[in-house]
Protein backbone atom coordinates (compact mmCIF):
# COMPACT_ATOMS: atom_id res chain seq x y z
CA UNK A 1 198.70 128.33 112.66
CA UNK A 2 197.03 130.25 109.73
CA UNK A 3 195.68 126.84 108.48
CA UNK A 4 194.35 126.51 111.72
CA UNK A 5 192.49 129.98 111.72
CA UNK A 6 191.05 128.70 108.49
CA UNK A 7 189.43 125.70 109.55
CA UNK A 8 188.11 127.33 112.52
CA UNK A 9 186.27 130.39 110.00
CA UNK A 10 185.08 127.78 107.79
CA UNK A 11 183.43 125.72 110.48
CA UNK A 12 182.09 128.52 112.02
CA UNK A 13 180.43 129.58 108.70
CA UNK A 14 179.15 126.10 108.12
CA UNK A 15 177.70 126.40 111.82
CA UNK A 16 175.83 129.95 111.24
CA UNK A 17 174.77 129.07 107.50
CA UNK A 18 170.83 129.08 106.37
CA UNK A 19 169.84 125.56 107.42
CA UNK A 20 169.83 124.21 103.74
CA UNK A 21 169.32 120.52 103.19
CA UNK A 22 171.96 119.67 100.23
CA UNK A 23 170.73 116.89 97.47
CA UNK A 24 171.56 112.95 97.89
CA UNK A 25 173.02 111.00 100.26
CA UNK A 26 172.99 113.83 102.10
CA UNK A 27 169.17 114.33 102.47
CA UNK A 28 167.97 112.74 105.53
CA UNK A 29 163.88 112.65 106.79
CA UNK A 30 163.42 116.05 108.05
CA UNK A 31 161.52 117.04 110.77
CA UNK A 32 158.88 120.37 110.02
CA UNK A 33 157.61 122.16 106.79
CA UNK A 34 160.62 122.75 104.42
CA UNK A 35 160.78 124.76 101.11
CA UNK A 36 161.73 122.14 98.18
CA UNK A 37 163.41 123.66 96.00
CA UNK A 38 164.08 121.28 92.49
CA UNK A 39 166.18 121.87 89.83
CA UNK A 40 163.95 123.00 87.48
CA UNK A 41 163.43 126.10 89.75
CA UNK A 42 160.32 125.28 90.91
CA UNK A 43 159.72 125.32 94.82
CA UNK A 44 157.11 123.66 96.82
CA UNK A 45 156.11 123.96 100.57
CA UNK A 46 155.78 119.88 102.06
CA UNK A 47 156.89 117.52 104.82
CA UNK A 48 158.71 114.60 103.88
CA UNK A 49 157.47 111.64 104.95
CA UNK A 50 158.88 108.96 103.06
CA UNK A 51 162.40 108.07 101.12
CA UNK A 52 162.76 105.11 99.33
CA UNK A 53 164.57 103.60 95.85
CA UNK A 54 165.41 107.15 95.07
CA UNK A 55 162.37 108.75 95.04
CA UNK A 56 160.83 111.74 98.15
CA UNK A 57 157.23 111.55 98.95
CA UNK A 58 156.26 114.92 100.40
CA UNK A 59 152.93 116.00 102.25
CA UNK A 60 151.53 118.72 101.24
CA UNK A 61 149.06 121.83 101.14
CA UNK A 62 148.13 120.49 97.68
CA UNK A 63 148.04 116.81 98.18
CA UNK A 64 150.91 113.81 98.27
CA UNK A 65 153.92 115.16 95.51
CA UNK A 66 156.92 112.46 94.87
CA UNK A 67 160.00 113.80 93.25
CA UNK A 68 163.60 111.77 92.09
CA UNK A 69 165.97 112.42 94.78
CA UNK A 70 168.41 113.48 92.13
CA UNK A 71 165.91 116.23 91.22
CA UNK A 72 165.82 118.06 94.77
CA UNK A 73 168.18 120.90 94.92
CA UNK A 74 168.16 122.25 98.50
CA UNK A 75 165.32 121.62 101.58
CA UNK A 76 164.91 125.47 103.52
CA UNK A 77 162.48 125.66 106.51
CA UNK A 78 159.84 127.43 105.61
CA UNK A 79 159.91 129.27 109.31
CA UNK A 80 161.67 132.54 107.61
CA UNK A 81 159.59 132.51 104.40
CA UNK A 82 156.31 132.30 106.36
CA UNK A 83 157.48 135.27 108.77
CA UNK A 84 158.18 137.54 105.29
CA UNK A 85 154.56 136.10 104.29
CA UNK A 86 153.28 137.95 107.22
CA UNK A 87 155.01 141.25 106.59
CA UNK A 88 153.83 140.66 102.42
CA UNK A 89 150.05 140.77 103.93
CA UNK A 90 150.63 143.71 106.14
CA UNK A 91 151.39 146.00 102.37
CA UNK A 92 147.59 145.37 100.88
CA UNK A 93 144.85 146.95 102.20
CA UNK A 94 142.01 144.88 102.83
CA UNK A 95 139.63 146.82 100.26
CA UNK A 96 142.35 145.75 97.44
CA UNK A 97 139.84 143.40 95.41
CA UNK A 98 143.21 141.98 93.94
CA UNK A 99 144.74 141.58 97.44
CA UNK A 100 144.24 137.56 97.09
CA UNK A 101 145.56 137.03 93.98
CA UNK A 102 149.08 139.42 94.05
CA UNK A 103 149.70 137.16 97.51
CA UNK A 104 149.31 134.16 95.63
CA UNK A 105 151.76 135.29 93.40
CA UNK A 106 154.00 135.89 96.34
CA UNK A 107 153.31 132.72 97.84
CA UNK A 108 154.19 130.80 94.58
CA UNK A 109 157.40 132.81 93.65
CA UNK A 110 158.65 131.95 97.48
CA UNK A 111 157.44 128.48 97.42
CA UNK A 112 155.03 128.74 100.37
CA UNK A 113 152.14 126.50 98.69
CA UNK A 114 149.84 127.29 102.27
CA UNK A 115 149.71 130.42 101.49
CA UNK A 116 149.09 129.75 98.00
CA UNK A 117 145.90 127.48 98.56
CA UNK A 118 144.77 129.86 101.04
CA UNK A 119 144.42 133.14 98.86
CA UNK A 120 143.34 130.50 96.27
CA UNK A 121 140.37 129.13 97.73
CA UNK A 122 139.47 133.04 98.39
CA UNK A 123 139.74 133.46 94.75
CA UNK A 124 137.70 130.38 93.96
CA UNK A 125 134.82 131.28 96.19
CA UNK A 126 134.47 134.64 94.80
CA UNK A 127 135.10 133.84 91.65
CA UNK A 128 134.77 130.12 90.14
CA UNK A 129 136.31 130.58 86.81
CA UNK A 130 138.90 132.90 87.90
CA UNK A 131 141.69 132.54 85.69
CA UNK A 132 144.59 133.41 87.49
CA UNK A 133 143.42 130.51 89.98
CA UNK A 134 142.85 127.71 86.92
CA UNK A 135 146.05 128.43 85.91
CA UNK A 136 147.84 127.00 88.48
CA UNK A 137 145.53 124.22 89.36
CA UNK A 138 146.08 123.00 85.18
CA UNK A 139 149.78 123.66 85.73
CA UNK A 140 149.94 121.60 89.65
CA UNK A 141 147.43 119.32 89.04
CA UNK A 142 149.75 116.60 87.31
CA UNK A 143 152.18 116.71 89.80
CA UNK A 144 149.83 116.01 92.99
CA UNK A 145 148.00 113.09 94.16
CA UNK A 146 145.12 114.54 96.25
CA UNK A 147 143.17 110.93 96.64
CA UNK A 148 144.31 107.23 98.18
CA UNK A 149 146.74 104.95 96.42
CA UNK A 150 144.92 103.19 93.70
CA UNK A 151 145.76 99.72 94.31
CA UNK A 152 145.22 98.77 90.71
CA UNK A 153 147.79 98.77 87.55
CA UNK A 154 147.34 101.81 85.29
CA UNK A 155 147.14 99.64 82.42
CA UNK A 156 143.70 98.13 83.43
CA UNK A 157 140.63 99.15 82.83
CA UNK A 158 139.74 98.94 86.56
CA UNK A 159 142.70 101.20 87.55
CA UNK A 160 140.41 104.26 85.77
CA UNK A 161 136.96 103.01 87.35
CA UNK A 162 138.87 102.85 90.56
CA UNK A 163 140.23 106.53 90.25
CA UNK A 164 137.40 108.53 89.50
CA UNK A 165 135.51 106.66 92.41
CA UNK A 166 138.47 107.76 94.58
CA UNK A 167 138.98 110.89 93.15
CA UNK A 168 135.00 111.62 94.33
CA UNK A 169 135.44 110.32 98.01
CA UNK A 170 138.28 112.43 98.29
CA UNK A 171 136.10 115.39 97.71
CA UNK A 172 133.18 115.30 100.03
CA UNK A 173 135.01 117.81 102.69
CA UNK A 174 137.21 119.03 100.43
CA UNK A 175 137.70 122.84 99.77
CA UNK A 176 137.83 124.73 96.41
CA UNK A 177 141.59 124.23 95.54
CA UNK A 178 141.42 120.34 95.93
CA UNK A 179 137.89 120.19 94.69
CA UNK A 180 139.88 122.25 91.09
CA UNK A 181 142.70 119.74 90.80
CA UNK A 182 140.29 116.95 91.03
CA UNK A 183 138.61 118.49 88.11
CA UNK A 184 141.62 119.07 86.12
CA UNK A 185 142.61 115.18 86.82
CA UNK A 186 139.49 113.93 86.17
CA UNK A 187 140.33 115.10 82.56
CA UNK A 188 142.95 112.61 82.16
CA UNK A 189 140.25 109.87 82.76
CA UNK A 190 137.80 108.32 79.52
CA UNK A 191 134.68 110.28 80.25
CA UNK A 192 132.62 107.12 79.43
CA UNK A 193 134.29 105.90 82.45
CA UNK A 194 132.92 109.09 84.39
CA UNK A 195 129.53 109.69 83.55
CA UNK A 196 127.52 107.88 86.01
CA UNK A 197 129.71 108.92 88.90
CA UNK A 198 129.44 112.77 87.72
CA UNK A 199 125.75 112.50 87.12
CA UNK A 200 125.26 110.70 90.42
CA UNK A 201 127.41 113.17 92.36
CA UNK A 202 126.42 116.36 90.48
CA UNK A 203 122.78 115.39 91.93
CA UNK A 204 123.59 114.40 95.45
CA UNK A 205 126.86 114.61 96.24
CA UNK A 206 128.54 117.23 98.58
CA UNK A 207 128.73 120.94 98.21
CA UNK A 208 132.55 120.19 96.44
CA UNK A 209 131.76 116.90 94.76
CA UNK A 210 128.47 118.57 93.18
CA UNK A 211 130.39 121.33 91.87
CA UNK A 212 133.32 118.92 90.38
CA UNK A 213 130.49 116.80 89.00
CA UNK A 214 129.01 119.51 86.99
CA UNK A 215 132.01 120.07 85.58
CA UNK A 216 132.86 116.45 84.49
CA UNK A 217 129.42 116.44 82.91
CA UNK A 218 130.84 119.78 80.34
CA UNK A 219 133.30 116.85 78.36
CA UNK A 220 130.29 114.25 78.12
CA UNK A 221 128.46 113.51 74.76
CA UNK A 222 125.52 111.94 76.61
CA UNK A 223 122.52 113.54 76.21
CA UNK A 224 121.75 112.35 79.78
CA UNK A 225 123.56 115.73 80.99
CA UNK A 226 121.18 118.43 79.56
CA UNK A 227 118.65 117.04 82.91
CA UNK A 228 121.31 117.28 85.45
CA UNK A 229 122.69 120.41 84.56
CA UNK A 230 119.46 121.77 83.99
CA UNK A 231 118.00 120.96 87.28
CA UNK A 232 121.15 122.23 89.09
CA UNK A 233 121.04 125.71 88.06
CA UNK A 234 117.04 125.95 88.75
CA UNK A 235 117.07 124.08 92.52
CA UNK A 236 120.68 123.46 93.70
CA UNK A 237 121.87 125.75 97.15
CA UNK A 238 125.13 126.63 96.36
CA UNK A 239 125.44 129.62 93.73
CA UNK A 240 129.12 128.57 92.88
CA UNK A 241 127.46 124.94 91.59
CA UNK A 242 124.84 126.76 89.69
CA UNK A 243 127.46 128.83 88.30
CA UNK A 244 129.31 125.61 86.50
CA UNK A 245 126.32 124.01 85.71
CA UNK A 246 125.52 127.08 83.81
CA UNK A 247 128.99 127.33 82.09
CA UNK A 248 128.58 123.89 81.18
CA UNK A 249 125.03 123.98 79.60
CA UNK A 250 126.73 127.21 77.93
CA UNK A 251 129.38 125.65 76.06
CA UNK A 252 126.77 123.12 74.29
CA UNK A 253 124.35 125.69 73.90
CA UNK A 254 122.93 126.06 70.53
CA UNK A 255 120.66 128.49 70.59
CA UNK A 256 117.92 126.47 72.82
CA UNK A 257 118.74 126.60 75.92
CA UNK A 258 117.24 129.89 77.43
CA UNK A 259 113.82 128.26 76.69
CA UNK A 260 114.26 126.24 79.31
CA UNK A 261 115.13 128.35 81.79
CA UNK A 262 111.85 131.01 80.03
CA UNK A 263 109.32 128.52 80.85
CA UNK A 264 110.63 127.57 84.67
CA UNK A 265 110.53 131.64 84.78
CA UNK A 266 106.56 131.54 83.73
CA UNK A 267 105.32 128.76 84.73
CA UNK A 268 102.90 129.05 87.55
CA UNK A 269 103.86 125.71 89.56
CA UNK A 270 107.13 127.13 90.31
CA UNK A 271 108.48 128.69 93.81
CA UNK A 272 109.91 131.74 93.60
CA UNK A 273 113.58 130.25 94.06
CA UNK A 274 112.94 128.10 91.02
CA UNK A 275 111.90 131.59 89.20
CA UNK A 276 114.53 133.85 90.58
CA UNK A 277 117.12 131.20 89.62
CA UNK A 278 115.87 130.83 86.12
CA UNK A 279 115.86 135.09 85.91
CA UNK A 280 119.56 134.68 87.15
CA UNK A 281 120.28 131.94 84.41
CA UNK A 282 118.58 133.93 81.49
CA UNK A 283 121.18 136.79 82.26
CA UNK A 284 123.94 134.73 82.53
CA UNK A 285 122.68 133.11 79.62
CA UNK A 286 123.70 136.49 77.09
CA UNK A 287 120.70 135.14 74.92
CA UNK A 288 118.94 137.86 74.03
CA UNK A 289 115.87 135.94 73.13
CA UNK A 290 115.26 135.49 76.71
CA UNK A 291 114.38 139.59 76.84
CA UNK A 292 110.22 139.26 76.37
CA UNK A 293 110.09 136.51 78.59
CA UNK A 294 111.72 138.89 81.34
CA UNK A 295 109.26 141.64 80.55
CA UNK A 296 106.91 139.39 81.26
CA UNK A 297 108.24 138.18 84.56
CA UNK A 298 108.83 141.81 85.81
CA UNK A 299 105.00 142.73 85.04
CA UNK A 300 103.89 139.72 86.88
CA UNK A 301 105.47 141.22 89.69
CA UNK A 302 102.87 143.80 89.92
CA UNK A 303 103.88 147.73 90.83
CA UNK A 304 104.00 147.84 94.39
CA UNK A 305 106.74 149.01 96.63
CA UNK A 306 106.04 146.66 99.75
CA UNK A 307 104.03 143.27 99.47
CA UNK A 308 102.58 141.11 101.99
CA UNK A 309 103.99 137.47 102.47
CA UNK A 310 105.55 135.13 104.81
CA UNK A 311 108.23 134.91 106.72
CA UNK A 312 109.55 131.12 106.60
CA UNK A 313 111.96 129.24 108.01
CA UNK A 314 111.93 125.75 106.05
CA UNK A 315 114.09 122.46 105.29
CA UNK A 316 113.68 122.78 100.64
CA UNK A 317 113.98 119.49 99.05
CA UNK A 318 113.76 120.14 94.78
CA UNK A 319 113.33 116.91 92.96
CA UNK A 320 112.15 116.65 89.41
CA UNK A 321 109.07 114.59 89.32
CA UNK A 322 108.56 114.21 85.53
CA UNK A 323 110.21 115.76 82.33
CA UNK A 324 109.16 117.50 79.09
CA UNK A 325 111.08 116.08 76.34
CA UNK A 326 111.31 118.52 73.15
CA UNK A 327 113.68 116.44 70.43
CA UNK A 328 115.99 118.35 68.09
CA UNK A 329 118.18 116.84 65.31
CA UNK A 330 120.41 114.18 66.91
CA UNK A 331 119.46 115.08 70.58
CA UNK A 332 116.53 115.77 72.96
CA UNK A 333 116.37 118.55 75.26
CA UNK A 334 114.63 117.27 78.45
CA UNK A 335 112.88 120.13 80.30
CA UNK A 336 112.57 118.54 84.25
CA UNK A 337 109.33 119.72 85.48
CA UNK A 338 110.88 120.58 89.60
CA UNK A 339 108.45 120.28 92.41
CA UNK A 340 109.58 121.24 95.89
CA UNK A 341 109.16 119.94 99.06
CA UNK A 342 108.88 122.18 102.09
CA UNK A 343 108.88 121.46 106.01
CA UNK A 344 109.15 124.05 108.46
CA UNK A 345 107.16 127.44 109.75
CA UNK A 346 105.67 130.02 108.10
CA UNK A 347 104.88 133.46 109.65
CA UNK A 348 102.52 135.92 107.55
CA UNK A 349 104.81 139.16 107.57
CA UNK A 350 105.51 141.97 105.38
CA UNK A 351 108.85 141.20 103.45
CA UNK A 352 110.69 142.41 100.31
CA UNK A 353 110.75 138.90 98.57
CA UNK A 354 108.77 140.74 95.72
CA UNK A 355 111.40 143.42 95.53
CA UNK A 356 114.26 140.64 95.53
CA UNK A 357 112.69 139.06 92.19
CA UNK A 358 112.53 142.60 90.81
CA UNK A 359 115.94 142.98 91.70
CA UNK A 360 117.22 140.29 90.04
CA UNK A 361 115.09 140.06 86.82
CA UNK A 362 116.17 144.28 86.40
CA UNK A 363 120.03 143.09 86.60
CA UNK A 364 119.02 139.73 83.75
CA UNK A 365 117.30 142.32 81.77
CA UNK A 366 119.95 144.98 82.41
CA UNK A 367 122.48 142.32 81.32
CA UNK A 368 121.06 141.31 78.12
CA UNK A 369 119.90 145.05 77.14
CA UNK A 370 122.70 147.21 78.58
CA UNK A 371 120.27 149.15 79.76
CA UNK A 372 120.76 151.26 82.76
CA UNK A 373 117.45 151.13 84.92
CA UNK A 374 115.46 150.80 88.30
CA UNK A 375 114.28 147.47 88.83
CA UNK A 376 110.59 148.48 88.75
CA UNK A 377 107.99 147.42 86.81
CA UNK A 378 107.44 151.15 85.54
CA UNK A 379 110.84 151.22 84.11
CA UNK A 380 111.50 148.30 82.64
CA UNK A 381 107.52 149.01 80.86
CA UNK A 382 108.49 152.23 79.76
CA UNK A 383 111.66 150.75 78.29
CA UNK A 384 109.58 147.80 76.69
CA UNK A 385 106.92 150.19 75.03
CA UNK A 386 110.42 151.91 73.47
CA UNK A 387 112.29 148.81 72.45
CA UNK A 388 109.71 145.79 72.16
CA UNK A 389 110.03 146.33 67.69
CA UNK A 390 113.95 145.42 68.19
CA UNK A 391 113.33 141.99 69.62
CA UNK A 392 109.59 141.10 68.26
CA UNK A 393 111.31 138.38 66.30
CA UNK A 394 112.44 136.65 69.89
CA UNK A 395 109.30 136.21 71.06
């Protein structure tokens, strides 16, 4: 009778128990989003869809993840973890500018990788070099396939040709988070096997396979880059692909390149989004060489509070029509001269586009000075008049 009484608690424990998916032959194909949970502690959030010759291919926020059988630990539903997500969110206040990332360390402590790539992408599209958010792509990256099978051997040379072509068409919807691993994988790849795709996409790719491109082009030796890069920051849309493309001329910088990004700021040809993105670059830049020729761009402004210009609403195509090629030691620096080509209408109106260039050649200069001031021409005069002895030898 007592054994009885036994069996019955046991079963009836067994019955009410967390539904927890035990390792082995007894995994079956389970039906919903589960929490993986492996031995080495790590979790992941995925839907298995395939079991075969000991091996569990998962789908998931991240991309395709395959893991030994022997390897999986337990298999939760995710149901419970995702309501406890939604009571996490309800503790930060929306103004919390660190909100995002203290939920993605919730999300990847609990194993709930949608929630992860969620506050992720947030991250990434406020901030493209976050580190927080490269730190677990370079960490996930290896683990994920986020493009098609490659039907080709990775011994062959073809296998790595066919890869980076894949790894490019996976990208042309993709958001920040894949568009990150894909970087970090690209890495794995011979960068002479990369060049022309990166250069090709970098130019006319996507929003996400332009800013991947750009990135690609940071490991290359060929001197091919300097024109890509260069025209990106000056004419491409996207601020977060000018932001790369920056980093990346950055790293090979050797003292050189804010002249190219002086003269686009001077010269007369250019539009005023050529010029405002050069201003932008210069600051970014941290040369302080690039001071006089913001001086000089802030004068040219002229001293008025309100100008006179037009309204437009226009379809911009940049294309560099011809280059200036200045050579230095074992390299050339290739300086694209960019012509634009607008379509649209253009209403004569009183606007502030001349107190938007002010704005942001004040915050370059600001930047570069650490001076504190308005972003007039009066100011920034005053503070020349003051200062111009300490950088005479930039000019």
């Amino acid at each position: 009778m007592v054994r009885q009484s036994l069996v019955v608690i046991i079963l009836a424990i067994l019955l009410t128990a967390p539904q927890a998916t035990l390792v082995n032959a007894e995994l079956g194909l389970s039906g919903g989003d589960v929490i993986v949970t492996l031995r080495s502690a790590e979790r992941f959030e995925g839907q298995r869809v395939k079991k075969s010759r000991g091996k569990l291919e998962y789908k998931t926020p991240f991309g395709i993840r395959i893991v030994a059988e022997k390897d999986v630990l337990s298999e939760m539903p995710a149901k419970s973890v995702k309501l406890r997500y939604a009571q996490e969110k309800n503790r930060f206040s929306k103004k919390d500018p660190k909100a995002d990332e203290k939920l993605a360390r919730w999300c990847r402590s609990q194993g709930l990788t949608s929630g992860l790539v969620q506050h992720l992408e947030r991250i990434l599209e406020k901030d493209p070099l976050n580190k927080y958010a490269w730190s677990v792509v370079v960490k996930d990256a290896p683990n994920y396939r986020i493009t098609k099978k490659n039907p080709h051997p990775k011994e062959k040379g073809r296998w790595k040709r066919t890869q980076t072509d894949l790894t490019y068409r996976a990208l042309k919807r993709a958001g920040w988070v894949k568009s990150a691993m894909a970087v970090e994988q690209l890495k794995a790849l011979p960068m002479d096997a990369q060049v022309n795709e990166a250069v090709k996409n970098a130019e006319r790719g996507s929003k996400s396979q332009r800013w991947v491109g750009v990135q690609a082009l940071v490991r290359a030796e060929a001197v091919r880059r300097v024109k890509t890069l260069y025209k990106t920051v000056l004419s491409d849309t996207t601020w977060q692909v000018r932001m790369v493309a920056l980093q990346s001329l950055k790293k090979h910088d050797r003292g050189r390149t804010y002249r190219l990004f002086a003269r686009a700021l001077l010269k007369k040809g250019n539009n005023d989004a050529i010029r405002m993105n050069a201003a932008w670059a210069l600051g970014r830049l941290g040369d302080k060489k690039a001071i006089p020729a913001l001086v000089r761009a802030m004068k040219a402004t002229g001293d008025v509070r309100s100008a006179r210009s037009n309204f437009s609403q226009l379809t911009q195509i940049a294309y560099v029509k011809d280059y200036d090629v200045e050579v230095a030691q074992t390299a050339f620096i290739a300086d694209p001269v960019v012509d634009v080509v607008l379509d649209g209408l253009v209403l004569d109106v009183a606007v502030v586009s001349v107190n938007r260039q002010r704005n942001i050649v004040g915050t370059a200069l600001g930047r570069l000075s650490g001076a504190s001031l308005p972003s007039t021409v009066k100011a920034w005069s005053s503070w020349w008049k003051k200062n111009k002895e300490l950088y005479a030898s930039h000019r």
